[in-house]
C-alpha atoms as a PDB file:
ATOM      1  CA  UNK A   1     -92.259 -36.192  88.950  1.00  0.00           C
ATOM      2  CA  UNK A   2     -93.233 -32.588  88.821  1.00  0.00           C
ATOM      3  CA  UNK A   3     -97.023 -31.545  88.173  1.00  0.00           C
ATOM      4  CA  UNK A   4     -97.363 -30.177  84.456  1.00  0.00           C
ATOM      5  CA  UNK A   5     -98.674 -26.748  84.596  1.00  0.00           C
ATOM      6  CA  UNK A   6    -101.986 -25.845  82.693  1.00  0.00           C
ATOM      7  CA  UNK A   7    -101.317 -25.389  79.219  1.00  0.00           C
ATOM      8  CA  UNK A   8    -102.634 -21.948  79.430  1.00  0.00           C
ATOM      9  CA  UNK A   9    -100.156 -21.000  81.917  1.00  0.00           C
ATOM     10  CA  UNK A  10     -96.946 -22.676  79.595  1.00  0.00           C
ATOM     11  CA  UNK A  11     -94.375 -20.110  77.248  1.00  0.00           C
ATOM     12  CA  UNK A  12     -95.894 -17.205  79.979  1.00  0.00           C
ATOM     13  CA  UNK A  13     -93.126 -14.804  81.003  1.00  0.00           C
ATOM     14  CA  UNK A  14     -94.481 -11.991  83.677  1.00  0.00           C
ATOM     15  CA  UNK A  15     -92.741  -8.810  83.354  1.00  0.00           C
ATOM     16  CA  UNK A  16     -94.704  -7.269  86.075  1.00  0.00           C
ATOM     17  CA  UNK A  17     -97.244  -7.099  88.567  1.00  0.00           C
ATOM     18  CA  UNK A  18     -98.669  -3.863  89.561  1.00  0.00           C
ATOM     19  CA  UNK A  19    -101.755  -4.138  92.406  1.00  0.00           C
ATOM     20  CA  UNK A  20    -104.351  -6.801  90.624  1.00  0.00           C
ATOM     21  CA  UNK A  21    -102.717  -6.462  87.157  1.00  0.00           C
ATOM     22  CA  UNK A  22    -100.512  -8.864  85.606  1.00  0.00           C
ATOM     23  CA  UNK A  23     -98.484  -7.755  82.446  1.00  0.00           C
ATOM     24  CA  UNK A  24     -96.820 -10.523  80.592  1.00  0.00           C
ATOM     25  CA  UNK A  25     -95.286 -12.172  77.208  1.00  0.00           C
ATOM     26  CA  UNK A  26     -96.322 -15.126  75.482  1.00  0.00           C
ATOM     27  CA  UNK A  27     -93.442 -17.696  74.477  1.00  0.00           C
ATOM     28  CA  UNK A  28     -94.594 -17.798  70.878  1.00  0.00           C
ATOM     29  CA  UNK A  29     -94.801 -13.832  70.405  1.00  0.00           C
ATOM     30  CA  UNK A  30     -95.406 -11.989  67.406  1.00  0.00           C
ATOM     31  CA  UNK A  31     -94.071  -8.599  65.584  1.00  0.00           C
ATOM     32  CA  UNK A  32     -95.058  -5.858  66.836  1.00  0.00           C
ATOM     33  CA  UNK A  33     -93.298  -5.559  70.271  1.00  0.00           C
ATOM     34  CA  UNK A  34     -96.948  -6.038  72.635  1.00  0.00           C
ATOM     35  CA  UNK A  35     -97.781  -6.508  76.248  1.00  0.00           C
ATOM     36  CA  UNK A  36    -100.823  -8.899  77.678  1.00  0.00           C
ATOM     37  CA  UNK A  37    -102.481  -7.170  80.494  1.00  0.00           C
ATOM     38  CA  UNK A  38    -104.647  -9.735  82.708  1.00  0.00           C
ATOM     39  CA  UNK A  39    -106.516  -9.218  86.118  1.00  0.00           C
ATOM     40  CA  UNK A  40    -109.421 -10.765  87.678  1.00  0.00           C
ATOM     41  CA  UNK A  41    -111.252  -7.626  85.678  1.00  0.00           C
ATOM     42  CA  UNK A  42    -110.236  -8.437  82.036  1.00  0.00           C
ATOM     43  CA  UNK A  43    -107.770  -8.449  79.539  1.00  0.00           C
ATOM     44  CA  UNK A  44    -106.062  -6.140  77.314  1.00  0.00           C
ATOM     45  CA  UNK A  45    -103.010  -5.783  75.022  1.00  0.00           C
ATOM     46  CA  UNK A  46    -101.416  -2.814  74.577  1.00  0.00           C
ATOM     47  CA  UNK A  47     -98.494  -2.675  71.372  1.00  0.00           C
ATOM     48  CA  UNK A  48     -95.567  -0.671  72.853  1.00  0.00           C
ATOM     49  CA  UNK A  49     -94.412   1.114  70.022  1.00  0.00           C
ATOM     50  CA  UNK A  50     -96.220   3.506  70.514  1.00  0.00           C
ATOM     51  CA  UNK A  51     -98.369   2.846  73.650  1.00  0.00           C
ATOM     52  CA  UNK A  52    -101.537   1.724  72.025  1.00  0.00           C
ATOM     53  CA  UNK A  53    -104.660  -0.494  72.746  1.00  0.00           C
ATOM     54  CA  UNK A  54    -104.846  -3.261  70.525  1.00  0.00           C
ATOM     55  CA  UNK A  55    -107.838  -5.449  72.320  1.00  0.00           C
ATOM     56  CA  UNK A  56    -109.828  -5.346  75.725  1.00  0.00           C
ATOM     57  CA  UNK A  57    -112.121  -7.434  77.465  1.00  0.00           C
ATOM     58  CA  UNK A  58    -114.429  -6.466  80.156  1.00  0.00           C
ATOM     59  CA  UNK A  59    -112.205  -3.635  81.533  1.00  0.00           C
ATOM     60  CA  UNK A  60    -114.003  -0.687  82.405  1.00  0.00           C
ATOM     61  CA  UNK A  61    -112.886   3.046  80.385  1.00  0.00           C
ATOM     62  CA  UNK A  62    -111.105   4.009  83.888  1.00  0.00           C
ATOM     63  CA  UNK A  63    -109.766   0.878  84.420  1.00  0.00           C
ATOM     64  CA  UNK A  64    -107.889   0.798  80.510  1.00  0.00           C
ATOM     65  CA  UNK A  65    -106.726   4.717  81.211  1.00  0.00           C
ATOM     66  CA  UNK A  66    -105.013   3.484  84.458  1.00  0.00           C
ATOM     67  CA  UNK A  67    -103.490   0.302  82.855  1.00  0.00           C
ATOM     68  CA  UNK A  68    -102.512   2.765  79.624  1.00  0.00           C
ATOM     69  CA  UNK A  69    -100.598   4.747  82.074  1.00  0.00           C
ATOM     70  CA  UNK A  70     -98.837   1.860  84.008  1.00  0.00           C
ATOM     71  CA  UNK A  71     -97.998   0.941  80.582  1.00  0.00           C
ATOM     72  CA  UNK A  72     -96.058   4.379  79.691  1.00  0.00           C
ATOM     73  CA  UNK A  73     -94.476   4.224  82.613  1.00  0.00           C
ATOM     74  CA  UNK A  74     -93.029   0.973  82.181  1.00  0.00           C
ATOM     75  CA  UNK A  75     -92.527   0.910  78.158  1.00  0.00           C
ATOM     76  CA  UNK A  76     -89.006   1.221  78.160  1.00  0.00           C
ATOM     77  CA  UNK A  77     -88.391  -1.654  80.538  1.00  0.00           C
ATOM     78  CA  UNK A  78     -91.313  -3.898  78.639  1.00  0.00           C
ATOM     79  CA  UNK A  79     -89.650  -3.189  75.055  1.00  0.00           C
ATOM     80  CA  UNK A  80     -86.062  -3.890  76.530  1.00  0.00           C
ATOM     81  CA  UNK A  81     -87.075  -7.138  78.158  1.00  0.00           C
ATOM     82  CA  UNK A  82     -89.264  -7.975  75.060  1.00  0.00           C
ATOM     83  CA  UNK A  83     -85.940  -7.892  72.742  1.00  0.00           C
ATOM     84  CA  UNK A  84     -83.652  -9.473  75.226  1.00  0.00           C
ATOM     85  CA  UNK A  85     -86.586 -12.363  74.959  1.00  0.00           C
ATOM     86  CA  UNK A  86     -87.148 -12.097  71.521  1.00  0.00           C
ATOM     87  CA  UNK A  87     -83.328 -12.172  70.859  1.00  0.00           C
ATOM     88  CA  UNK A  88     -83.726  -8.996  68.651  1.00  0.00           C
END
């Protein structure tokens, strides 16, 4: 029988990982179209439509300008796979 995975770690789809940052979807998303941005540093989420931050934790003012910009140069990708998820 296969080990269950942590229930933290259950309905996660990653969508990318850039250096120490992982951006990813919950299973049990809500409206509007948002990415979760994790790393041993922090976390942040960051709505997509437009590029905005919506809530941080511990990351430093550089560190959310450098994750702000991996995000606008991935939104297009992050809102197509978020609908094709979504089924929207």
């Amino acid at each position: 029988m296969a080990a269950r995975r942590p229930s933290r770690e259950v309905g996660v789809l990653t969508v990318l990982r850039s250096g120490r940052c992982q951006v990813l979807f919950h299973s049990r998303e809500h409206e509007p179209p948002h990415v979760h941005v994790k790393s041993s540093s922090g976390t942040a989420v960051f709505g997509l439509a437009p590029v905005l931050l919506l809530r941080t934790k511990s990351y430093t003012p550089r560190e959310l300008n450098q994750i702000e910009q991996l995000v606008i140069n991935h939104r297009r990708d992050f809102l197509r796979r978020w609908h094709e998820h979504f089924n929207q």
